[in-house]
PDB file of N, CA and C in Angstrom:
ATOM      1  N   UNK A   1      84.536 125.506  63.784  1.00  0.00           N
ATOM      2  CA  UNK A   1      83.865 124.231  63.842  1.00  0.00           C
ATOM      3  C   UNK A   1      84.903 123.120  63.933  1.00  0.00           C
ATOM      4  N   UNK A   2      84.142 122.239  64.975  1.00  0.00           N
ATOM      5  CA  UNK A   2      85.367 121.046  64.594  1.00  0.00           C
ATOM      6  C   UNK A   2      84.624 119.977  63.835  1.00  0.00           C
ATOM      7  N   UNK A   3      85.157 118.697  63.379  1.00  0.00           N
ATOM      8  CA  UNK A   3      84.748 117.464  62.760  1.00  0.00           C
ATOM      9  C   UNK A   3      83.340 116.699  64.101  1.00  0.00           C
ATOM     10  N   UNK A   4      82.308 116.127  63.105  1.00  0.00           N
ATOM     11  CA  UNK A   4      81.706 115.846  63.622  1.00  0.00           C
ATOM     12  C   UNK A   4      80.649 117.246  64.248  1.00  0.00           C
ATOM     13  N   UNK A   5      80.144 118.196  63.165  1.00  0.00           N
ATOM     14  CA  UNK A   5      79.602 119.143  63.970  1.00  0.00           C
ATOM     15  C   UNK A   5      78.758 120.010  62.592  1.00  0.00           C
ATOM     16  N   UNK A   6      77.785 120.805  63.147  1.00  0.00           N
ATOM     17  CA  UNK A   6      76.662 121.187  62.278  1.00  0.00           C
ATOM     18  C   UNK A   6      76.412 122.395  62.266  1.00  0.00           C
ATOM     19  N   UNK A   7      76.448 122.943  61.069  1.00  0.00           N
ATOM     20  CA  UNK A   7      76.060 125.093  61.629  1.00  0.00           C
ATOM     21  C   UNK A   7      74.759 124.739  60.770  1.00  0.00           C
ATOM     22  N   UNK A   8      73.610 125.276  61.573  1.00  0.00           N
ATOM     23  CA  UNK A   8      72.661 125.521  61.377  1.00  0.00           C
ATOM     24  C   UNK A   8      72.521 126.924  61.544  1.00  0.00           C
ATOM     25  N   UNK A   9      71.597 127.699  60.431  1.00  0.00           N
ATOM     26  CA  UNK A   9      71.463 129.227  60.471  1.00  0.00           C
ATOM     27  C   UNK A   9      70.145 129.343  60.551  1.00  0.00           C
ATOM     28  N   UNK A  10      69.304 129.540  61.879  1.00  0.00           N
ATOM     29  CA  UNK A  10      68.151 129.583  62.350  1.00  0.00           C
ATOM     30  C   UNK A  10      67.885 131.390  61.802  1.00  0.00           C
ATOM     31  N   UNK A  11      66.658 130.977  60.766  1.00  0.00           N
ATOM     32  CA  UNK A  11      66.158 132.344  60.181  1.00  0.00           C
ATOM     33  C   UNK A  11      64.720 131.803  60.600  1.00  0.00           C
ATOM     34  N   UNK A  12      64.342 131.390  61.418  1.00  0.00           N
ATOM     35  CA  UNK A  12      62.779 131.400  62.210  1.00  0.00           C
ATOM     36  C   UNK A  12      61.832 133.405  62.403  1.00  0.00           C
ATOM     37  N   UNK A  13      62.947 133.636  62.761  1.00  0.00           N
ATOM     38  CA  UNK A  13      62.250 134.946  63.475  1.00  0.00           C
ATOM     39  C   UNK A  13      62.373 135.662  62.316  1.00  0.00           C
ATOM     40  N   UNK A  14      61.202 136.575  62.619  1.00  0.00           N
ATOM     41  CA  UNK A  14      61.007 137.790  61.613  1.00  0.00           C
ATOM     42  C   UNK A  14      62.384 138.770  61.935  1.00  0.00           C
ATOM     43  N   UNK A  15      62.342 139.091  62.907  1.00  0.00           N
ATOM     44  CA  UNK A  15      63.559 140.165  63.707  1.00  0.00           C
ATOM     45  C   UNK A  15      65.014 139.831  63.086  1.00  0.00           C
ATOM     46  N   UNK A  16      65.652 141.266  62.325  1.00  0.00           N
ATOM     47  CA  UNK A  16      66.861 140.560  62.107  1.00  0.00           C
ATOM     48  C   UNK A  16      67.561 140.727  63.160  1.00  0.00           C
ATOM     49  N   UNK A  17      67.073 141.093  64.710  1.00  0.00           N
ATOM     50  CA  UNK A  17      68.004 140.753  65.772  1.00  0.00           C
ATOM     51  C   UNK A  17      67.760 139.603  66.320  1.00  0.00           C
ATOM     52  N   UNK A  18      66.894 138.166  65.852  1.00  0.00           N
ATOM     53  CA  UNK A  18      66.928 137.252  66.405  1.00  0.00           C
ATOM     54  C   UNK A  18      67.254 136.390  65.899  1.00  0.00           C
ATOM     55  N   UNK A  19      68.145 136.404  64.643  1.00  0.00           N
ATOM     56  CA  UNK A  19      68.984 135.537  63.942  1.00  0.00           C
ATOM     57  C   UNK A  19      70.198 134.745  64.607  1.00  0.00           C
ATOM     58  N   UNK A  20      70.053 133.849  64.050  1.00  0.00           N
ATOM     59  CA  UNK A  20      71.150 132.993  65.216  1.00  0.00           C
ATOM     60  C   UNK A  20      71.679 132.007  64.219  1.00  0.00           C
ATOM     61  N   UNK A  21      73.589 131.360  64.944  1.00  0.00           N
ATOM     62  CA  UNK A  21      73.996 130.687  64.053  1.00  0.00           C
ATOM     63  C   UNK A  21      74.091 129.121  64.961  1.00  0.00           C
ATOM     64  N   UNK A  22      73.790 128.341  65.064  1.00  0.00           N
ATOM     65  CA  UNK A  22      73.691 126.841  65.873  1.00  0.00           C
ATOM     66  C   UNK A  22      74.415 125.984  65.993  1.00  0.00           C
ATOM     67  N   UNK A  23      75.450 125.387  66.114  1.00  0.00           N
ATOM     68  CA  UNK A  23      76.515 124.774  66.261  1.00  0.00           C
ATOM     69  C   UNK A  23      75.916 123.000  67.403  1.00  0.00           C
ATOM     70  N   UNK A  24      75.319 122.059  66.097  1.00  0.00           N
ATOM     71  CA  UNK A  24      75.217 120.872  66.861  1.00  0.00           C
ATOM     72  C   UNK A  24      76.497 119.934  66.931  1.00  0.00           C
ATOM     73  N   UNK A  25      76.723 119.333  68.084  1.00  0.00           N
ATOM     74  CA  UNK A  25      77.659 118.504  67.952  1.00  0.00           C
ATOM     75  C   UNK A  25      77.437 117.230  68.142  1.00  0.00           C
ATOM     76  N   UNK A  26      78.432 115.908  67.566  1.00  0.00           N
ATOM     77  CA  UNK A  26      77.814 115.005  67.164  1.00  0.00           C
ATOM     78  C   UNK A  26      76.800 114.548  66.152  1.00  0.00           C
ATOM     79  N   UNK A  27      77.100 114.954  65.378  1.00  0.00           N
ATOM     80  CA  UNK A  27      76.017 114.825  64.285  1.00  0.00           C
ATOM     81  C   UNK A  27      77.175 113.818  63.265  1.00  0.00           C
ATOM     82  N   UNK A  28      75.851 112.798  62.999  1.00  0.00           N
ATOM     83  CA  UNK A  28      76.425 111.506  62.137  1.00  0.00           C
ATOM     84  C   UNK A  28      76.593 112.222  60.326  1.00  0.00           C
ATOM     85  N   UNK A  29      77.590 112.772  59.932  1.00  0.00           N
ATOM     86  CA  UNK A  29      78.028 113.629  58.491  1.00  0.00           C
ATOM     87  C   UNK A  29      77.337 113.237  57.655  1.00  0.00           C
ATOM     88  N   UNK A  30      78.184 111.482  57.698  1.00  0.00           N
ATOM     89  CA  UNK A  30      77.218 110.662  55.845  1.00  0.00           C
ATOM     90  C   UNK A  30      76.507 111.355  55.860  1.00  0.00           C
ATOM     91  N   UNK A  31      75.191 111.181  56.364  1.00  0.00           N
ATOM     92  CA  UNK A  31      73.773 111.997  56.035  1.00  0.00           C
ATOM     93  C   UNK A  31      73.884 112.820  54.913  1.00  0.00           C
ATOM     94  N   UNK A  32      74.955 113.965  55.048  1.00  0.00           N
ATOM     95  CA  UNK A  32      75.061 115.128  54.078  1.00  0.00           C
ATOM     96  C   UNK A  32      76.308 115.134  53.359  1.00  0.00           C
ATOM     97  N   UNK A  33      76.985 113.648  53.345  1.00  0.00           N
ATOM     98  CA  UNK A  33      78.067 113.543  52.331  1.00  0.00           C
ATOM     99  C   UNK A  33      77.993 113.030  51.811  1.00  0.00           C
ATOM    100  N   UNK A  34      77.440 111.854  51.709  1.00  0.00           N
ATOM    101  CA  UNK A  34      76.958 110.517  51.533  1.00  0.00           C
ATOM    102  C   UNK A  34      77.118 110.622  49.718  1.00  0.00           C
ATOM    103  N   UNK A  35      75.867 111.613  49.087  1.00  0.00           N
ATOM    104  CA  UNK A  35      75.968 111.815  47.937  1.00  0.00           C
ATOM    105  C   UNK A  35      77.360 112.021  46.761  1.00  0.00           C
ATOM    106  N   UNK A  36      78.535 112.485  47.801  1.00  0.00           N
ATOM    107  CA  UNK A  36      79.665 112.560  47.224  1.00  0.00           C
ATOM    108  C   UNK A  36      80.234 111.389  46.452  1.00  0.00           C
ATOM    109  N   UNK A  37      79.597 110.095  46.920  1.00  0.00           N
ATOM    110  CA  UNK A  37      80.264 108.934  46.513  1.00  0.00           C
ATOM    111  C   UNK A  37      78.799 108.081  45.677  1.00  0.00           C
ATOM    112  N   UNK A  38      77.999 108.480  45.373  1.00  0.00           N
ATOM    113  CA  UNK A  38      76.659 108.212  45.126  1.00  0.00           C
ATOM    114  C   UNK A  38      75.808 107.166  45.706  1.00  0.00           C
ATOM    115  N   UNK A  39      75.322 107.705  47.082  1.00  0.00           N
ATOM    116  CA  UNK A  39      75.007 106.888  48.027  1.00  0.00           C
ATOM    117  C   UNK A  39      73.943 108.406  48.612  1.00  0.00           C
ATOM    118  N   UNK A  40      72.777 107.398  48.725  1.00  0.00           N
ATOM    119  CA  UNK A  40      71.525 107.857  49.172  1.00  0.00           C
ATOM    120  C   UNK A  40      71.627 107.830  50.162  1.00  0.00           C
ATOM    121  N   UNK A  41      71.161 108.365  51.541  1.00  0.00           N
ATOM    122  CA  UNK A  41      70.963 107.841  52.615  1.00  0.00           C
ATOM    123  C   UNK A  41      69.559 108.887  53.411  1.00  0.00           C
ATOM    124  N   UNK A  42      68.243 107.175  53.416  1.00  0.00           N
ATOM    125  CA  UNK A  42      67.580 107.805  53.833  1.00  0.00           C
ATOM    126  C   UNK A  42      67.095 107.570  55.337  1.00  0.00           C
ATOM    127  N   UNK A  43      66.667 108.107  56.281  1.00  0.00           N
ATOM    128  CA  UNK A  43      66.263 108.434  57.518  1.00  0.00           C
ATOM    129  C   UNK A  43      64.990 109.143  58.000  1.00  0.00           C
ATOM    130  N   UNK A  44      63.877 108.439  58.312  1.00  0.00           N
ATOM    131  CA  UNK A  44      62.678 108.354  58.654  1.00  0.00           C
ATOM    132  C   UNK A  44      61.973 109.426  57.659  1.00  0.00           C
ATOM    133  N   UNK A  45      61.990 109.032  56.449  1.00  0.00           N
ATOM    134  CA  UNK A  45      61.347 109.858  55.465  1.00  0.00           C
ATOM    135  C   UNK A  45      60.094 108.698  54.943  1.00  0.00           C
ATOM    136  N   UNK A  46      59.167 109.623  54.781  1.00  0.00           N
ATOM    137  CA  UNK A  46      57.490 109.228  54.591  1.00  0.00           C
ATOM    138  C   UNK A  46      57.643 108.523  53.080  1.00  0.00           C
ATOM    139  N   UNK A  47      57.365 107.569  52.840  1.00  0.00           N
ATOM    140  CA  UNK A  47      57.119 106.821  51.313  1.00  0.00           C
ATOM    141  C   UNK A  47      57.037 107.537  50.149  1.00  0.00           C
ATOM    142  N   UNK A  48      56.371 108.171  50.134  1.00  0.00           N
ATOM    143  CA  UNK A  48      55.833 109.504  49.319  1.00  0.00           C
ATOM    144  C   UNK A  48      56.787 110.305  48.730  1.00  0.00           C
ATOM    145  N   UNK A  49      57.533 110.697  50.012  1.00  0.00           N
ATOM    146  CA  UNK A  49      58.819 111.906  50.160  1.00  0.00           C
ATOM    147  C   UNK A  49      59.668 111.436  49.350  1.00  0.00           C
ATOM    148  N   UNK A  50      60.052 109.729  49.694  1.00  0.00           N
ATOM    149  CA  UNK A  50      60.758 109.039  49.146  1.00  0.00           C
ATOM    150  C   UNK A  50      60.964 108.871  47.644  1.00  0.00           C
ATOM    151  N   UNK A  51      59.806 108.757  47.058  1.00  0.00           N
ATOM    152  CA  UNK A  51      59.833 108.219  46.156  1.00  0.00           C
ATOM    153  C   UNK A  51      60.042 109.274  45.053  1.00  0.00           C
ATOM    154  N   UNK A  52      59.419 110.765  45.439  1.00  0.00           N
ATOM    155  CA  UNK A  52      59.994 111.812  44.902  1.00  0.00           C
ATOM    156  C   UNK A  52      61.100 112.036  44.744  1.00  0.00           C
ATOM    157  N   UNK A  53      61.691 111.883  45.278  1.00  0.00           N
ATOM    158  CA  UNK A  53      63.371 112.218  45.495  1.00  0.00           C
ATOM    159  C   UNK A  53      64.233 111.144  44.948  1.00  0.00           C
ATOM    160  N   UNK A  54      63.430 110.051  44.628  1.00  0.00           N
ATOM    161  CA  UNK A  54      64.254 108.856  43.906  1.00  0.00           C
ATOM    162  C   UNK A  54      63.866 109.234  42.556  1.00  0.00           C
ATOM    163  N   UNK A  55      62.312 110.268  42.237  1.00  0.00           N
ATOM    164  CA  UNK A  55      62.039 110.107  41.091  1.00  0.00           C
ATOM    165  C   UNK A  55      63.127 111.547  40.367  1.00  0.00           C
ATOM    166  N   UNK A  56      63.055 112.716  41.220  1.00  0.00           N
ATOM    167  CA  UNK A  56      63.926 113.420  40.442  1.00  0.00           C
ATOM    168  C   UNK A  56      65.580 112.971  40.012  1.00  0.00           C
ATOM    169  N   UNK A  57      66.103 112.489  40.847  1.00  0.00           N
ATOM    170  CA  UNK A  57      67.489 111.809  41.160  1.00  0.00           C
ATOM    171  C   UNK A  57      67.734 110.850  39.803  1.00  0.00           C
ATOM    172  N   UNK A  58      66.875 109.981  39.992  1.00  0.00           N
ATOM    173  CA  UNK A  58      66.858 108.925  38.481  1.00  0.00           C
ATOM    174  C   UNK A  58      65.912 108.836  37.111  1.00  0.00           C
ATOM    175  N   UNK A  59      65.341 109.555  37.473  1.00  0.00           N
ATOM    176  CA  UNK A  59      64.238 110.161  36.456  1.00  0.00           C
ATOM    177  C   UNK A  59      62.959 109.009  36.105  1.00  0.00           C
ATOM    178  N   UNK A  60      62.127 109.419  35.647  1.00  0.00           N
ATOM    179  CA  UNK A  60      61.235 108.080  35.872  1.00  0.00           C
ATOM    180  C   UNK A  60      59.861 108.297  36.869  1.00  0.00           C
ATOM    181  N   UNK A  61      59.332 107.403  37.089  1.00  0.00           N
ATOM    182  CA  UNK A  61      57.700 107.555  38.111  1.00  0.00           C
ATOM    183  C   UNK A  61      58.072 106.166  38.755  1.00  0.00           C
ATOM    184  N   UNK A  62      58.106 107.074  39.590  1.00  0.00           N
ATOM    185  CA  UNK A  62      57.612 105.287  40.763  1.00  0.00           C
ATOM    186  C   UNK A  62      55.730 105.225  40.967  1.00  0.00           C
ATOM    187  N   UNK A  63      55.544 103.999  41.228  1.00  0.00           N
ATOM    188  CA  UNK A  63      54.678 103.588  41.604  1.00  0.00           C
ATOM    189  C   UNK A  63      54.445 102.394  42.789  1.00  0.00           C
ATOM    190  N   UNK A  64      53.488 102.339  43.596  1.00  0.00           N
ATOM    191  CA  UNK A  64      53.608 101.574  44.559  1.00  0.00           C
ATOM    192  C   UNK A  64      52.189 101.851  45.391  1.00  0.00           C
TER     193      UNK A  64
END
């Protein structure tokens, strides 16, 4: 792999001969580092989704 790049391990298929390993390139990292430095970063996630994930993270109930 180089920098700037994504292994995805596609387990879709029942078949373990149709297992596959995915290699996207260009893919913006933060997304999945982001947390290292404690920084959220969210991207077209539903309100709902949201607020779950803020509620386990910081503990607490959102409401809205």
């Amino acid at each position: 792999m180089e920098p700037n790049q994504l292994a995805i391990w596609n387990n879709s298929n029942s078949s373990l001969k149709q297992k596959e390993l995915v290699i996207k390139k260009g893919i913006d990292i933060s997304i999945y580092t982001a947390w290292q430095e404690g920084i959220l970063i969210i991207k077209s996630e539903a309100l709902q989704d949201l607020a779950l994930k803020l509620e386990r993270r910081y503990g607490g109930k959102n409401s809205f």
